[in-house]
Protein backbone atom coordinates (compact mmCIF):
# COMPACT_ATOMS: atom_id res chain seq x y z
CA UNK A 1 -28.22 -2.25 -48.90
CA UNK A 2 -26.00 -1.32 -52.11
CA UNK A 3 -24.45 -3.38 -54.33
CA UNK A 4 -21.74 -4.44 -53.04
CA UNK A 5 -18.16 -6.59 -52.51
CA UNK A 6 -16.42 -6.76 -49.26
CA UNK A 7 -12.57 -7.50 -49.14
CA UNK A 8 -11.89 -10.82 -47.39
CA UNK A 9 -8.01 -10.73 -47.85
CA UNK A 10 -6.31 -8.07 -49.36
CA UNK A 11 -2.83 -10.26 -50.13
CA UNK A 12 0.12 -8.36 -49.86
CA UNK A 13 -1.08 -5.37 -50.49
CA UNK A 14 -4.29 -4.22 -52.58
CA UNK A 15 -5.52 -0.19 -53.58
CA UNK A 16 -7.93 1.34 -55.76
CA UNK A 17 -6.35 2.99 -59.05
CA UNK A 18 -6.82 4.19 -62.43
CA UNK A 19 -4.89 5.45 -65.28
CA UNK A 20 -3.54 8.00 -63.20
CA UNK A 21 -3.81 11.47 -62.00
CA UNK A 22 -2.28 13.90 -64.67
CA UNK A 23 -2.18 17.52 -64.89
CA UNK A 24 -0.70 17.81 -61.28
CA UNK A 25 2.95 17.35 -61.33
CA UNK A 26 3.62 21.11 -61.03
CA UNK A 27 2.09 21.23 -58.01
CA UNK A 28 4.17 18.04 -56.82
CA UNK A 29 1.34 15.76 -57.01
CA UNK A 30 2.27 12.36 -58.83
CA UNK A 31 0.17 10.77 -61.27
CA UNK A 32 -0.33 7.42 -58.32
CA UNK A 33 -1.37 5.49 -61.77
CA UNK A 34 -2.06 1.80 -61.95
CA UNK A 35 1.53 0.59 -62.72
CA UNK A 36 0.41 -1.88 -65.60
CA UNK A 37 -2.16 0.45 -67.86
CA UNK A 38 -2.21 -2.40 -70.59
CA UNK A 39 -3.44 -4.71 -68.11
CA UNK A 40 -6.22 -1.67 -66.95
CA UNK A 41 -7.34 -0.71 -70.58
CA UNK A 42 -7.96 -4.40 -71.15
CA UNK A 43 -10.05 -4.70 -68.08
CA UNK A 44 -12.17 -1.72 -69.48
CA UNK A 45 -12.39 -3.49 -72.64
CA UNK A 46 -13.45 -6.45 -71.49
CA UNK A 47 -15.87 -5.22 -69.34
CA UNK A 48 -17.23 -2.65 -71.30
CA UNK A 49 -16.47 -0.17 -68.21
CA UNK A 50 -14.01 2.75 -69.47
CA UNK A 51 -12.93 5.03 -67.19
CA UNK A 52 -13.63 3.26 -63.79
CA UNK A 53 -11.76 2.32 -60.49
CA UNK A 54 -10.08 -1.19 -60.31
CA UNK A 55 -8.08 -2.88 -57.68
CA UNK A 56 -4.55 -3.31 -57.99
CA UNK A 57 -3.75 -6.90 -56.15
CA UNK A 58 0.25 -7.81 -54.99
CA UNK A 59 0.32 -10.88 -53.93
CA UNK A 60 -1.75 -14.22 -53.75
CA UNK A 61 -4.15 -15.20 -51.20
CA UNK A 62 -6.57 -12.98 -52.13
CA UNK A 63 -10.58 -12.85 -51.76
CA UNK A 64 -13.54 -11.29 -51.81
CA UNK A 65 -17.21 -11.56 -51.48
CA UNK A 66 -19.93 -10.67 -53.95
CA UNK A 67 -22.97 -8.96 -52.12
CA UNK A 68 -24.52 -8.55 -55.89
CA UNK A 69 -24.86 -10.37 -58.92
CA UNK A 70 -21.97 -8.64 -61.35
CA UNK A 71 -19.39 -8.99 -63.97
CA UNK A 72 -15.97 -9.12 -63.24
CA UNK A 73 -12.40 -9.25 -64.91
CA UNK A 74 -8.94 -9.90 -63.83
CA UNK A 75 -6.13 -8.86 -65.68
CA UNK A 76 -2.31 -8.25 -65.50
CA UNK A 77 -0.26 -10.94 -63.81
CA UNK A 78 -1.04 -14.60 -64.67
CA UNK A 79 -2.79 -16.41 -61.42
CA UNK A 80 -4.38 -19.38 -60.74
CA UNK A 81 -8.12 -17.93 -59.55
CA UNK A 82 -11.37 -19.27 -58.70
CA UNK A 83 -14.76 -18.55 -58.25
CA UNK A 84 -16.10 -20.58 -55.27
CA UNK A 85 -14.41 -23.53 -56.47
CA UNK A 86 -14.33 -23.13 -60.46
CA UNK A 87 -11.08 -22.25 -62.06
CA UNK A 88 -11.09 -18.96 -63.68
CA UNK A 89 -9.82 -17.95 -67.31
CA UNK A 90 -7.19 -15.49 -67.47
CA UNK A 91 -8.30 -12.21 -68.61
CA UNK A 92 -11.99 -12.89 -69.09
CA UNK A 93 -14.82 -11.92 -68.10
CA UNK A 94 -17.11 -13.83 -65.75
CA UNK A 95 -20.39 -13.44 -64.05
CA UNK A 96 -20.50 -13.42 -60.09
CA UNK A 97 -23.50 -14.26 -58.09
CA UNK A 98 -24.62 -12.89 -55.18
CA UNK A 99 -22.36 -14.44 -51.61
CA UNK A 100 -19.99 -15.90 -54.44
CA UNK A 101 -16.29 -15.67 -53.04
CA UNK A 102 -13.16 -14.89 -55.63
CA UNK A 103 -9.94 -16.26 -54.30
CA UNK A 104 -6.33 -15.92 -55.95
CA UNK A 105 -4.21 -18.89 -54.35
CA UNK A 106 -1.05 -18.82 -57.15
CA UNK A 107 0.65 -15.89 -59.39
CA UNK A 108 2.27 -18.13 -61.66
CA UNK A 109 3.98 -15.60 -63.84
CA UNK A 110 4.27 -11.47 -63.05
CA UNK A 111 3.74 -9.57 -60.17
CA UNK A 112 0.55 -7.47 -59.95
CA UNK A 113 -2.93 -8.41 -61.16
CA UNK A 114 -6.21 -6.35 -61.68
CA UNK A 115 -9.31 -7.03 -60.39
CA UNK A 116 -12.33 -5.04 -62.74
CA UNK A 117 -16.19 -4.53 -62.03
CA UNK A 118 -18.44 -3.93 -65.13
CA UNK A 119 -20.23 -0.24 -64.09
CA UNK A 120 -17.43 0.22 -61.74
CA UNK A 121 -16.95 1.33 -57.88
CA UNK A 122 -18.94 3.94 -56.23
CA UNK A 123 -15.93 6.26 -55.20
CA UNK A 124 -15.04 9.90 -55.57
CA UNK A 125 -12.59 11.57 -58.26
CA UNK A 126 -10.48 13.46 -55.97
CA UNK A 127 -8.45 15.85 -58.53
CA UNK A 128 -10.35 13.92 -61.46
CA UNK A 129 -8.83 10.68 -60.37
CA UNK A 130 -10.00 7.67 -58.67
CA UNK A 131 -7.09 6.43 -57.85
CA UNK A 132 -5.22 6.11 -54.55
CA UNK A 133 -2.25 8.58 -53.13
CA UNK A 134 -0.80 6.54 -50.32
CA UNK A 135 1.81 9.37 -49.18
CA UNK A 136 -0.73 11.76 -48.81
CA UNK A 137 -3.35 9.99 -47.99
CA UNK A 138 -6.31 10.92 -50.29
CA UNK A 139 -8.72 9.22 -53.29
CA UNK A 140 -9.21 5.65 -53.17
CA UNK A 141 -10.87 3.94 -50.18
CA UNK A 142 -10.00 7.04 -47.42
CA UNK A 143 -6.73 7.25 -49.11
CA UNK A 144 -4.82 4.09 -47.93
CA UNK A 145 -4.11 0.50 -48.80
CA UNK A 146 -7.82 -2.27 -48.65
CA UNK A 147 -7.55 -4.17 -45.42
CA UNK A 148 -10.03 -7.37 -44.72
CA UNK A 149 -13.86 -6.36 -43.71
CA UNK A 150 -13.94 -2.97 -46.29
CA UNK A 151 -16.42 -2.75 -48.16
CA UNK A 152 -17.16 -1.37 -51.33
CA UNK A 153 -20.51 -0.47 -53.07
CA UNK A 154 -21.01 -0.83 -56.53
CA UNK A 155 -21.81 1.99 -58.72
CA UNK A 156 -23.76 0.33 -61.32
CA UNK A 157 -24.02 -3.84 -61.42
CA UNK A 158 -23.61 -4.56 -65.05
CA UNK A 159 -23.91 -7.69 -66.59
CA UNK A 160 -22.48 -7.12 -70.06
CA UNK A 161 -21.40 -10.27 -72.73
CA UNK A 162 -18.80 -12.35 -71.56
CA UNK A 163 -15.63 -11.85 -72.94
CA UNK A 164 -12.08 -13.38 -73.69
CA UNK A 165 -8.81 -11.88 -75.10
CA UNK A 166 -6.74 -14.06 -76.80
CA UNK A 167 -3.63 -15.63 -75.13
CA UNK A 168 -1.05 -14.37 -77.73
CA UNK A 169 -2.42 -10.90 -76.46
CA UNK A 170 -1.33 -11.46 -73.15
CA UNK A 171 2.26 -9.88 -73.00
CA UNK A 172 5.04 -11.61 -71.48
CA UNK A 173 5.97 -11.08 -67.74
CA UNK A 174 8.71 -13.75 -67.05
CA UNK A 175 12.18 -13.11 -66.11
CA UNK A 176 14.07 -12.00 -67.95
CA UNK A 177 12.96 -8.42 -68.37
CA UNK A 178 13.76 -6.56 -71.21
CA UNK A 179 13.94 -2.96 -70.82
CA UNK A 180 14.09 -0.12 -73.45
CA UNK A 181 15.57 3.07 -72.44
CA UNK A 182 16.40 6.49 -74.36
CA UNK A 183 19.13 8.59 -73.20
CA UNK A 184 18.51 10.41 -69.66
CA UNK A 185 20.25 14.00 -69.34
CA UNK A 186 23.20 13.14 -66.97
CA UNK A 187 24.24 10.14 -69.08
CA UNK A 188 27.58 12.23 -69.79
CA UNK A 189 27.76 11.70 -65.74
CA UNK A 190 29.62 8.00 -66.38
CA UNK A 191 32.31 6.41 -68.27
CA UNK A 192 31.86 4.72 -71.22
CA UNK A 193 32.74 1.51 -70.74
CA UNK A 194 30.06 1.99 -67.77
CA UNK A 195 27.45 2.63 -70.25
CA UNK A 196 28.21 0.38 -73.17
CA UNK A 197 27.64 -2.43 -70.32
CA UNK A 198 24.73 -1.29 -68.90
CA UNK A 199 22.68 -0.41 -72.38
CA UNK A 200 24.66 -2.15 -75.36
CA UNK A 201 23.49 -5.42 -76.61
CA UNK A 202 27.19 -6.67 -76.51
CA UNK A 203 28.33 -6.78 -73.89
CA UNK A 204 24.89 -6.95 -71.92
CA UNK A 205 24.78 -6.43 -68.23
CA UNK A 206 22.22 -8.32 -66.22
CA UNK A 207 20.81 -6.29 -62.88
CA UNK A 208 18.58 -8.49 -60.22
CA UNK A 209 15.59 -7.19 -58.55
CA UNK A 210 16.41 -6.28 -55.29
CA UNK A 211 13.62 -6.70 -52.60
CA UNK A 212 13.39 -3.17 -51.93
CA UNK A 213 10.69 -1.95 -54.42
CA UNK A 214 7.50 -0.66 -54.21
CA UNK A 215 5.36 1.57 -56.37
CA UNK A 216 7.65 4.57 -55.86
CA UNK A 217 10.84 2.92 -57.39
CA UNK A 218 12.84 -0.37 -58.27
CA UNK A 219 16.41 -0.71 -56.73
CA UNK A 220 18.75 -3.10 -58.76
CA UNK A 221 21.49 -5.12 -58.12
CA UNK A 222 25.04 -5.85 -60.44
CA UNK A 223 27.60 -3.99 -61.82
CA UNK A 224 27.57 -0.65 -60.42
CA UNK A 225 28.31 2.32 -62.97
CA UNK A 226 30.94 4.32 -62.37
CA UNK A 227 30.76 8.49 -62.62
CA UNK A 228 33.39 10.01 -64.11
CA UNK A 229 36.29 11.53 -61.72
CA UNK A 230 35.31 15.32 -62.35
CA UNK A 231 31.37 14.63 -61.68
CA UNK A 232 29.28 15.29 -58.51
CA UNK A 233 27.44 11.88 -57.56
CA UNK A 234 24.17 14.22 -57.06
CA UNK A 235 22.18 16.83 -59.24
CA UNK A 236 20.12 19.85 -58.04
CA UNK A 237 16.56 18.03 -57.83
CA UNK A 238 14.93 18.39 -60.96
CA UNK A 239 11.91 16.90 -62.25
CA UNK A 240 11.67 13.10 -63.30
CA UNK A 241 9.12 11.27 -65.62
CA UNK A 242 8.08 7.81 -64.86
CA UNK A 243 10.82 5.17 -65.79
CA UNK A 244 13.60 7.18 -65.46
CA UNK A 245 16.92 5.21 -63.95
CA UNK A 246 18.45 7.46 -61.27
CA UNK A 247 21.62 6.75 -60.11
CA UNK A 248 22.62 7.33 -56.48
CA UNK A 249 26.23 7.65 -55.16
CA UNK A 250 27.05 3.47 -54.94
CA UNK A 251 26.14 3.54 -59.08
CA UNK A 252 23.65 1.20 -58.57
CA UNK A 253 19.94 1.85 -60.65
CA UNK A 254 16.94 2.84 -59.03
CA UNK A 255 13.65 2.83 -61.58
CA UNK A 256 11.20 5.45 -60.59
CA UNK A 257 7.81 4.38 -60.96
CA UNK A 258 4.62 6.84 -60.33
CA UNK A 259 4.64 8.33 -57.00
CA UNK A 260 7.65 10.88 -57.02
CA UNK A 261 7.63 13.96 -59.40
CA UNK A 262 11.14 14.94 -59.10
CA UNK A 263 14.66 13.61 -57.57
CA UNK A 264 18.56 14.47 -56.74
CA UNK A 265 20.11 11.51 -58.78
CA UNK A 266 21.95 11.50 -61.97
CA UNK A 267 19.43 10.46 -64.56
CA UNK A 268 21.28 8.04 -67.02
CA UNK A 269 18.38 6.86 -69.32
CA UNK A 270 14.41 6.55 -69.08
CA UNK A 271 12.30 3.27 -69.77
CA UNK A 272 10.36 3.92 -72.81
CA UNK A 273 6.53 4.41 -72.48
CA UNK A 274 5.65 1.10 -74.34
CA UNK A 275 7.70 -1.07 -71.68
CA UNK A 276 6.72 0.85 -68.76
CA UNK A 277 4.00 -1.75 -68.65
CA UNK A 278 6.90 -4.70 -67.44
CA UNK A 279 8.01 -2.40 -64.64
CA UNK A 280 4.41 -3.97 -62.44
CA UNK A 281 5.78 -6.94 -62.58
CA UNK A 282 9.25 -6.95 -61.36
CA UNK A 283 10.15 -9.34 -58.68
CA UNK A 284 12.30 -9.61 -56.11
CA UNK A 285 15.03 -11.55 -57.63
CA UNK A 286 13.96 -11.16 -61.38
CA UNK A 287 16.48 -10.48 -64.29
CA UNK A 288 16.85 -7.14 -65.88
CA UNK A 289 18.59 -6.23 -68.76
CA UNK A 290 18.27 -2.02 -70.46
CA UNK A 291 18.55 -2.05 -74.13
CA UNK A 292 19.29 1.51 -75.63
CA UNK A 293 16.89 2.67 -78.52
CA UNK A 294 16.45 5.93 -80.33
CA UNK A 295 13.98 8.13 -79.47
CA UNK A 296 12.41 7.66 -83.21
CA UNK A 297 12.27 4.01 -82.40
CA UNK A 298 10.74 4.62 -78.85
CA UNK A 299 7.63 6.98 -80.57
CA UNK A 300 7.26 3.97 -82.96
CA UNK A 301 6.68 1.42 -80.48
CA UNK A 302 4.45 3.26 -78.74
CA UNK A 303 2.57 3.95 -81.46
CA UNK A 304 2.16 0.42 -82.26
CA UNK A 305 1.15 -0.54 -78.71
CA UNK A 306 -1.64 2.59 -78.21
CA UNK A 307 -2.78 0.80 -81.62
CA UNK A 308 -3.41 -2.44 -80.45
CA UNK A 309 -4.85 -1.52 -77.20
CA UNK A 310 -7.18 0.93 -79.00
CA UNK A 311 -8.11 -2.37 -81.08
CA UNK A 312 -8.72 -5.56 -78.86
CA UNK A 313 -9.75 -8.59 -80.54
CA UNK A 314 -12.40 -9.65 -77.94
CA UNK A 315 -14.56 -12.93 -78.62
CA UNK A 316 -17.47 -13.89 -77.05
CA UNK A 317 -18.63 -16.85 -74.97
């Protein structure tokens, strides 16, 4: 038998992704990345596994078995998990044993968590991607969402040192959410009073979380914005990056996340690529607030934050 873990819960919702599959938007085929790549290139790091499959967890009350003596990690959103019945560090490494269970019973702060395997899981690129493309139902585990009794083989049990990242290089995922934008191309689309609340520091509008999101997009609730009178409410559909804020006839924002390459809304302002990181760990009922930056600023940042994940300070244990 291979190497192996079997899903005994899956939570909410659990699927096999990567850093995403680029090159394809052209074709109408969205990048399906793993929403929090911080979280993933730590994982890598920490395993010493680059370029592998992880799972992407929602939800506590998750488990697994281990059929084989490996290595794991778990990154992203702060839980309370265990191995058998030992606490687990957050984002470290530890070393499974064979018929060993891993159970998540808490998220204490964020949304989604990763769950790594040093030498990775044995499963196809499909388009040079691991990862999973729910809407059309391909890469992954036969293209859908882990359910309890799947099992997955390993490709290559590792056992490399254990490993611990620092706490101050955990990043904040706590209500309230601060979100960077840059200007989108329809931002002429609203008044300005409408858009000195919704990305000036003073006065600051708050949006709520609604509870309709999911990796394709983030509905808010507040303040609506309001078009200007000459304005259509809708655009021809045009192409979309992730983090752009769309904004649909009731003036309300929707962030777009990574399953959608284009869309009909007005496009008032895009999350900058260094916070799109935050966007995995919205909740239902979580604080929002968009903060306008330049787009000299927005290079900078991510600059600095494709620095330090190029640069982890692991330590040993």
């Amino acid at each position: 038998m291979d190497a192996a873990v079997t899903i005994r819960n899956p939570g909410l919702m659990t699927m096999i992704v990567d850093l995403g599959r680029n090159g394809y938007s052209d074709m109408g085929v969205p990048s399906s990345a793993a929403l929090d790549g911080y979280a993933c290139r730590a994982l890598a790091a920490l395993l010493d596994s680059p370029d592998t499959p992880v799972l992407e967890v929602t939800g506590p009350r998750f488990a697994l078995r281990f059929d084989a003596e490996v290595t794991c990690a778990i990154t992203g959103a702060r839980v309370k998990a265990f191995l058998d019945d030992v606490p687990l560090l957050p984002w470290a490494s530890f070393r499974a044993g064979r018929g060993s269970i891993l159970r998540v019973r808490e998220i204490t702060e964020g949304f989604r968590y990763y769950i790594g395997f040093a030498g990775g899981l044995k499963i196809d690129r499909v388009m040079g991607s691991y990862t999973t493309n729910l809407e059309c139902r391909f890469g992954g585990y036969e293209g859908r969402t882990l359910m309890g009794g799947d099992v997955m083989s390993l490709a290559a049990p590792g056992q490399p040192d254990i490993r611990i990242l620092p706490d101050h290089w955990i990043p904040p995922m706590a209500s309230p959410h601060r979100l960077r934008v840059i200007s989108g191309p329809e931002r002429d689309y609203f008044t300005s009073d409408s858009l000195a609340t919704f990305w000036d520091k003073d006065p600051q509008e708050l949006f709520s979380t609604s509870r309709h999101l999911n990796r394709t997009g983030i509905r808010m609730k507040g303040k609506p914005l309001l078009f200007r009178p000459e304005v259509q409410k809708s655009i021809i559909s045009e192409g979309i990056l992730p983090g752009t804020v769309q904004i649909p006839g009731d003036g309300l924002p929707i962030v777009m996340l990574y399953e959608r390459t284009i869309g009909g809304y007005a496009r008032v302002a895009t999350v900058i690529r260094a916070d799109r990181d935050r966007l995995a760990h919205l909740r239902p009922g979580d604080m929002v607030y968009f903060e306008r930056i330049t787009i000299e600023e927005a290079e900078a940042s991510w600059k600095e934050k494709k620095d330090r994940m190029e640069a982890f300070p692991l330590s040993g244990k």
